[in-house]
Protein backbone atom coordinates (compact mmCIF):
# COMPACT_ATOMS: atom_id res chain seq x y z
CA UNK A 1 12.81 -68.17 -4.96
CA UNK A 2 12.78 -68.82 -8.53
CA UNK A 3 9.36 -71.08 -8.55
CA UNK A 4 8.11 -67.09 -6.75
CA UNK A 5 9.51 -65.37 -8.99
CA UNK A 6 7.35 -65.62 -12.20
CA UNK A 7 3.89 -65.61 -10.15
CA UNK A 8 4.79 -62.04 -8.20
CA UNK A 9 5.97 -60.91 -11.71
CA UNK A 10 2.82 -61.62 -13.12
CA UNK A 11 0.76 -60.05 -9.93
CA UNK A 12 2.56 -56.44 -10.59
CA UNK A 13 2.06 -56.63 -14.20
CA UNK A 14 -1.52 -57.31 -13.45
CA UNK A 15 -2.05 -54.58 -11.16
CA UNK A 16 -0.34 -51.65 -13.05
CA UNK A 17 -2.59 -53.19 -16.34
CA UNK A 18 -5.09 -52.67 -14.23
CA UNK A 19 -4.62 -49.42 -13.07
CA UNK A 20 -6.94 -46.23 -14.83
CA UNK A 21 -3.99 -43.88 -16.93
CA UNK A 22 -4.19 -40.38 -15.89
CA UNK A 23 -3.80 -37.63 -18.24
CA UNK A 24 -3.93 -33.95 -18.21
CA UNK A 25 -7.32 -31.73 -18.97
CA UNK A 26 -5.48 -31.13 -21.99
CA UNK A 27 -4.33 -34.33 -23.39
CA UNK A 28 -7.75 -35.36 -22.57
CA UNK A 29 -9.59 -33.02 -24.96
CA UNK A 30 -6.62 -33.58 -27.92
CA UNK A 31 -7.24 -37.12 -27.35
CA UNK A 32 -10.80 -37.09 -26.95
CA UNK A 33 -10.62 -34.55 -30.48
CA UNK A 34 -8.41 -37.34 -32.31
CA UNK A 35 -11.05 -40.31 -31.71
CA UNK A 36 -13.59 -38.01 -33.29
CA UNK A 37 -11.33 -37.09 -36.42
CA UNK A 38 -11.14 -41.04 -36.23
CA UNK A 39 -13.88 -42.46 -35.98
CA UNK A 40 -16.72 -39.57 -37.24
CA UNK A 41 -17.49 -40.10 -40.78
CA UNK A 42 -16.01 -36.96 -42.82
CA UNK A 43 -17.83 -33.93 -43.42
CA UNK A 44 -20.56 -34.50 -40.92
CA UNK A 45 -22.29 -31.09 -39.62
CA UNK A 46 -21.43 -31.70 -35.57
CA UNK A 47 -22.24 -29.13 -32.86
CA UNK A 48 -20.38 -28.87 -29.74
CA UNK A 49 -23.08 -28.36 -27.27
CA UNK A 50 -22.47 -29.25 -23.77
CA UNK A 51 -19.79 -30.15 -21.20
CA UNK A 52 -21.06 -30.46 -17.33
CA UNK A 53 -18.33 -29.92 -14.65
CA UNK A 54 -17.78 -28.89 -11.12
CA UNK A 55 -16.83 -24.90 -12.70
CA UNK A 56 -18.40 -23.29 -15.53
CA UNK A 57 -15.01 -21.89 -16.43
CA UNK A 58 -13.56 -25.58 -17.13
CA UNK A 59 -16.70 -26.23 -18.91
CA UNK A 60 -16.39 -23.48 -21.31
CA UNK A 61 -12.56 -24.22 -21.43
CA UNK A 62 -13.16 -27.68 -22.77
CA UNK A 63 -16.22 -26.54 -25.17
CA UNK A 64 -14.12 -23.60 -26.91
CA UNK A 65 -11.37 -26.21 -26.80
CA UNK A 66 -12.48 -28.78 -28.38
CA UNK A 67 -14.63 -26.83 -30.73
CA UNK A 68 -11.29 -25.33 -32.30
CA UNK A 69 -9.87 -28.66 -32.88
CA UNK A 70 -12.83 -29.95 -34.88
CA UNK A 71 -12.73 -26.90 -36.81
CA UNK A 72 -9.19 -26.89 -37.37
CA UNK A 73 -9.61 -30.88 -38.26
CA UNK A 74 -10.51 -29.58 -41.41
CA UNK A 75 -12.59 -32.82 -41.81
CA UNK A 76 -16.53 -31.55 -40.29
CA UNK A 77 -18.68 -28.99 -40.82
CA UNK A 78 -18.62 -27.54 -36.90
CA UNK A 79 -21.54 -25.44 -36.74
CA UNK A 80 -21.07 -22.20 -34.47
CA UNK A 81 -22.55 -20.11 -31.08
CA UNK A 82 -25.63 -18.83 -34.13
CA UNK A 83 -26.63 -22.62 -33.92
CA UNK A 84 -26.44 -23.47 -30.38
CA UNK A 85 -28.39 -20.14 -29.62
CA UNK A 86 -31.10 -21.28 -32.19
CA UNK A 87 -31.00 -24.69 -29.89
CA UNK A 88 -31.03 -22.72 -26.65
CA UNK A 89 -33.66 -20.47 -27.20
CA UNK A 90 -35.94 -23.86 -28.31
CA UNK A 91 -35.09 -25.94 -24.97
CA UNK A 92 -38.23 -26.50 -22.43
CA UNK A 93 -36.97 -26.38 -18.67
CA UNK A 94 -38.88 -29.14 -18.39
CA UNK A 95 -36.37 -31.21 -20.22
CA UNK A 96 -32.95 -30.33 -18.35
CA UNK A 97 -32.03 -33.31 -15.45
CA UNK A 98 -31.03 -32.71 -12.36
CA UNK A 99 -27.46 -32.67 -13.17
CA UNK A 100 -27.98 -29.84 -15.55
CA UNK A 101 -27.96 -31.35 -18.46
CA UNK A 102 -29.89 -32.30 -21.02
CA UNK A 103 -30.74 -35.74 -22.42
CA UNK A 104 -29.48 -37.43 -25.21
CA UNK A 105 -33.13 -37.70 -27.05
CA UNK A 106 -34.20 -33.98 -26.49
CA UNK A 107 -30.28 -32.71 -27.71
CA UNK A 108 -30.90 -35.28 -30.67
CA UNK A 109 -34.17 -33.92 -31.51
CA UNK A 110 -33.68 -30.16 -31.24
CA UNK A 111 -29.95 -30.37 -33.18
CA UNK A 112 -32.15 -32.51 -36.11
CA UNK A 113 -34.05 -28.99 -36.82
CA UNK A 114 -31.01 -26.96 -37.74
CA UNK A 115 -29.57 -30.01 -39.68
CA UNK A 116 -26.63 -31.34 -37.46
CA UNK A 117 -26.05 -34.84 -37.73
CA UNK A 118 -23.91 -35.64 -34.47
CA UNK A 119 -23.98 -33.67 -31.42
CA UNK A 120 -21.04 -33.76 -29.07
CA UNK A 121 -21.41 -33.68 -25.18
CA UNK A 122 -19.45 -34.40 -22.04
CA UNK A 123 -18.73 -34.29 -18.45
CA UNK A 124 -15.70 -34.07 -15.72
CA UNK A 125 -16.72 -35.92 -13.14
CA UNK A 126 -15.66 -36.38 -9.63
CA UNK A 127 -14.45 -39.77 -9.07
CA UNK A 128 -13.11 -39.32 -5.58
CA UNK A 129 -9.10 -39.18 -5.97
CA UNK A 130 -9.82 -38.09 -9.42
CA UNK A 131 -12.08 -36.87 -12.42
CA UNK A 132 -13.05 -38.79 -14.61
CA UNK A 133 -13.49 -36.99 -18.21
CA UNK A 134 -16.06 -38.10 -20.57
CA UNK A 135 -16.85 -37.24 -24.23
CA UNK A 136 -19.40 -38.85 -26.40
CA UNK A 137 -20.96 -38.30 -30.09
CA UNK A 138 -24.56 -38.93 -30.38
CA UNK A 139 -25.92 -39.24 -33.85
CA UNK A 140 -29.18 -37.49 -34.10
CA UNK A 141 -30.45 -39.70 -36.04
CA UNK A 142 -30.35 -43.13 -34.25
CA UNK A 143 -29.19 -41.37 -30.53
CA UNK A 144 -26.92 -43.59 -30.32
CA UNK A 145 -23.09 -43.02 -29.26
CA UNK A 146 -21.44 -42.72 -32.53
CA UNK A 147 -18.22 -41.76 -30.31
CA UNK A 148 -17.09 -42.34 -26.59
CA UNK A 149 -13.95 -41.75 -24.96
CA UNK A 150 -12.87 -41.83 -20.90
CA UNK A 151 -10.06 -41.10 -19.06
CA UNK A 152 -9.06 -40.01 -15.80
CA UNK A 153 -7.56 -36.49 -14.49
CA UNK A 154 -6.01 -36.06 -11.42
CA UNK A 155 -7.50 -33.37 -9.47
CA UNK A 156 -4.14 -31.50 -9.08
CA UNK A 157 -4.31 -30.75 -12.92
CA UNK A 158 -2.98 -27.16 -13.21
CA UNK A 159 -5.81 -25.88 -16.22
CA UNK A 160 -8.06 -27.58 -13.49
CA UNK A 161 -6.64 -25.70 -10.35
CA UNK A 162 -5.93 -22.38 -12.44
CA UNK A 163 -10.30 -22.57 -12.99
CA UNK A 164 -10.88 -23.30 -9.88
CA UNK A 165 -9.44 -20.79 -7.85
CA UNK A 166 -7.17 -21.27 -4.86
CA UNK A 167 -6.85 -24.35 -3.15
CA UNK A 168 -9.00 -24.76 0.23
CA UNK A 169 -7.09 -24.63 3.27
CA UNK A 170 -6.76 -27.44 5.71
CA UNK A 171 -7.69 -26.25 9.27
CA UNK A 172 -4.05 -26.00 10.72
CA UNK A 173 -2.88 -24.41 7.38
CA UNK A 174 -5.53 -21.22 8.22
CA UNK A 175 -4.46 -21.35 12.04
CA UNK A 176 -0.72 -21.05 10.72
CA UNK A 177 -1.81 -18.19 8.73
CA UNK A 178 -3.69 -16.62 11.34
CA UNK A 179 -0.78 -16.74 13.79
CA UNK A 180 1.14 -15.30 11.44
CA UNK A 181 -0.94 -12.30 10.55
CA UNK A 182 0.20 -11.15 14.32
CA UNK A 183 3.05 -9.69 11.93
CA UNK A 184 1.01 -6.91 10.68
CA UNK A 185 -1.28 -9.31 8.27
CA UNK A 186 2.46 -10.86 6.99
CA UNK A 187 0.29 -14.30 7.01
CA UNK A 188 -2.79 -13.35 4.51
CA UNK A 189 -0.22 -11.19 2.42
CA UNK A 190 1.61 -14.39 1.95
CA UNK A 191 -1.75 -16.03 0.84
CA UNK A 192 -2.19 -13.54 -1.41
CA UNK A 193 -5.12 -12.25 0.09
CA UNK A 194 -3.74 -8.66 0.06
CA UNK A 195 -6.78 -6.54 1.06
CA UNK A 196 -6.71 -8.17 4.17
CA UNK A 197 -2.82 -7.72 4.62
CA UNK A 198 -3.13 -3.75 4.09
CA UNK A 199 -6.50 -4.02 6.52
CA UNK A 200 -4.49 -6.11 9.26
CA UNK A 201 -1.65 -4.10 8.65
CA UNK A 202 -3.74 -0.41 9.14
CA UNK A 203 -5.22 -1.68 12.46
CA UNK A 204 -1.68 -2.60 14.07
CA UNK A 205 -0.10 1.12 12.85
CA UNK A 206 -2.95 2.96 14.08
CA UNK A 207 -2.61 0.76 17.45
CA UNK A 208 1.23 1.48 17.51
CA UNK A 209 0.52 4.99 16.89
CA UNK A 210 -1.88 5.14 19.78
CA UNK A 211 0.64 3.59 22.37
CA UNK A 212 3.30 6.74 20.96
CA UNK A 213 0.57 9.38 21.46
CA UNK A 214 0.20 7.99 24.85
CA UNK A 215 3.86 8.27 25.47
CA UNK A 216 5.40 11.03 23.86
CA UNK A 217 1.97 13.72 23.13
CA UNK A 218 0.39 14.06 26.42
CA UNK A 219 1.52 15.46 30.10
CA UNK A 220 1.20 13.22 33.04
CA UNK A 221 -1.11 15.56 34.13
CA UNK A 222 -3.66 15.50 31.35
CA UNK A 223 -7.16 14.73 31.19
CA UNK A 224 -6.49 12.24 28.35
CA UNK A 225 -3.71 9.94 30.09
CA UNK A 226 -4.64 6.90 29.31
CA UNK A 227 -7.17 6.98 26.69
CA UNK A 228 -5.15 6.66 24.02
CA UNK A 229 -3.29 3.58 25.73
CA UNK A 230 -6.69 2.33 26.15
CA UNK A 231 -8.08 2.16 22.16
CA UNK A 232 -4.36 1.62 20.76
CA UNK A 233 -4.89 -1.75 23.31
CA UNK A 234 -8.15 -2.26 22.21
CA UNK A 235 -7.47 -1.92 18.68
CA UNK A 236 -4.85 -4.35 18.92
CA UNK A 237 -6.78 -7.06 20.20
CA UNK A 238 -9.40 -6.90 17.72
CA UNK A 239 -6.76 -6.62 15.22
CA UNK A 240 -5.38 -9.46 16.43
CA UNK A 241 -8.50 -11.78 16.46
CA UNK A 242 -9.55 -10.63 13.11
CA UNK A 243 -5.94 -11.84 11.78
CA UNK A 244 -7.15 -15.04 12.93
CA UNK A 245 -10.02 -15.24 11.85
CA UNK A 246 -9.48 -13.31 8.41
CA UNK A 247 -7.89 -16.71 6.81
CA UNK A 248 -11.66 -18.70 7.76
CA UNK A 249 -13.81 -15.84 5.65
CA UNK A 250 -11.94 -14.97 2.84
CA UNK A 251 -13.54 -16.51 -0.11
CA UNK A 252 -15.72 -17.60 1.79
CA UNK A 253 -17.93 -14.88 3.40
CA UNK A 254 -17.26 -12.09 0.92
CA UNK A 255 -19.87 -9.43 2.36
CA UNK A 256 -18.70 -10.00 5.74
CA UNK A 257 -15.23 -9.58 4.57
CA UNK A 258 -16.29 -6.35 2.19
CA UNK A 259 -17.55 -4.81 5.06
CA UNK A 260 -14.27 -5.19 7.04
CA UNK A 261 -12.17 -4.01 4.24
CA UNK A 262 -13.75 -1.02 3.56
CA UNK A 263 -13.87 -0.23 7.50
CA UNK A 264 -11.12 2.34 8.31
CA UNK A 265 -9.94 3.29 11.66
CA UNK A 266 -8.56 7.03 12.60
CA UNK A 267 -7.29 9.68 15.13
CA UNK A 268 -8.73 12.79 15.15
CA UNK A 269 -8.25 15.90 16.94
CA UNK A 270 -10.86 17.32 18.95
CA UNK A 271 -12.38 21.04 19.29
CA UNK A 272 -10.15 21.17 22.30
CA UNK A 273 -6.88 19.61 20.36
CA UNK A 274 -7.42 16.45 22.02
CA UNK A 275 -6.72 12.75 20.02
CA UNK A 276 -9.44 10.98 19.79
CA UNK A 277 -10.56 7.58 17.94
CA UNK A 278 -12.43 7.30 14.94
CA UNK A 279 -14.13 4.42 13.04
CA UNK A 280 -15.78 5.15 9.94
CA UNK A 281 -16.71 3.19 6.78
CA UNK A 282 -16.77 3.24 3.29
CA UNK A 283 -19.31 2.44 0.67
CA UNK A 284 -18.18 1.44 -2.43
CA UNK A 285 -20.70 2.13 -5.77
């Protein structure tokens, strides 16, 4: 046991060594910022250009970021939104990649006209379990990478989740939700999706209220017996199968589900004082 003992040891040393650190979006830019402050010569004129991700809201996150920290460093001269409009307004489409960014060459060449010596630019990048976060410095006058720094980010990162939006649903998760939208819309309230709560919860009142006019307003001997039975059933049902399908369309067929939301079921009185059902919609400017 002891001759094992120093080889398995050494195995799990060498396979936590070799396992990629994880940090948070956060730590990622302060560390990224701090290997800048470190290793940019002091008093450079750097512009914070361009950070490619799977949201624009993390990209802009991470620009504004890290553009506070250099400018807070005290140590550059971090030229502002004036200077990357002047850049903007200059850029051919011609010379944007497929990815959306542009290259190191172009950036290095337009940034040399309003006097910026190092350009910084990044990406998150999705490395299956996780991102991978990127950073470079290019000097504009060589293009080469004055500065690089990588490190992964797990994709359960709250600032990445909170720019994201809501997680997607497995499958069974929306058929659990469904099922339990049979309790007027309980399930989508629950999801937070409370439009459709209030919508899922309208359609089973008005059906309930249907089923009582059916019962308790009109004689046996009435022309109307069972007409109201008949919608508040009807209503019901497709009450019901929207409440299961509500939890597949929201965010992600927003007209469709507009259209329902704004829909707006009724009873109505006739000229004769009889109930009858009504289905109008509402258009929203």
């Amino acid at each position: 046991m002891k001759n094992l003992a120093a080889p398995l040891l050494f195995l799990v040393a060498l396979s936590v060594y070799g396992q990629s650190p994880t940090v948070s979006l956060d730590e990622a830019i302060q560390n990224a910022g701090r290997e800048i402050q470190d290793r940019l010569e002091e008093g450079s004129r750097v512009i914070v250009y361009q950070f490619q991700s799977p949201n624009q809201n993390i990209s802009n996150y991470v620009l504004k970021e890290m553009f506070d920290r250099l400018v807070n460093a005290h140590k550059f001269i971090v030229l502002d939104r004036t200077a990357q409009s002047v850049i903007d307004a200059e850029i051919d489409f011609q010379l944007i990649t497929s990815a959306g960014m542009i290259s190191d060459e172009s950036l290095a060449s337009l940034t040399r006209r309003i006097g910026a010596q190092a350009i910084v630019t990044g990406s998150l990048d999705d490395a299956g379990s996780e991102y991978r976060f990127y950073i470079r410095v290019i000097g504009t006058e060589t293009t080469a990478a004055v500065v690089s720094y990588a490190v992964s980010v797990p994709k359960n990162d709250p600032r990445v989740a909170a720019f994201s939006g809501p997680p997607i649903k497995t499958a069974g998760e929306k058929i659990g939700t469904g099922a339990l939208n049979i309790v007027f819309g309980l399930g989508s309230y629950l999801e937070g999706d409370t439009m459709g709560g209030i919508t899922l919860t309208a359609g089973y009142v008005l059906a309930t209220g249907l089923f009582i006019i059916e019962a308790a307003a009109l004689d046996w001997d009435s022309r109307a017996v069972g007409v109201p039975a008949t919608l508040g059933l009807t209503t019901a049902i497709l009450t019901m199968a929207y409440g299961f399908a509500r939890p597949f369309l929201y965010n992600r067929s927003p007209h469709i589900v507009a259209v329902l939301d704004s829909t707006r079921t009724g009873i109505v009185l006739t000229s004769n004082n009889k109930p009858a059902f009504q289905l109008s919609y509402t258009i929203k400017f």
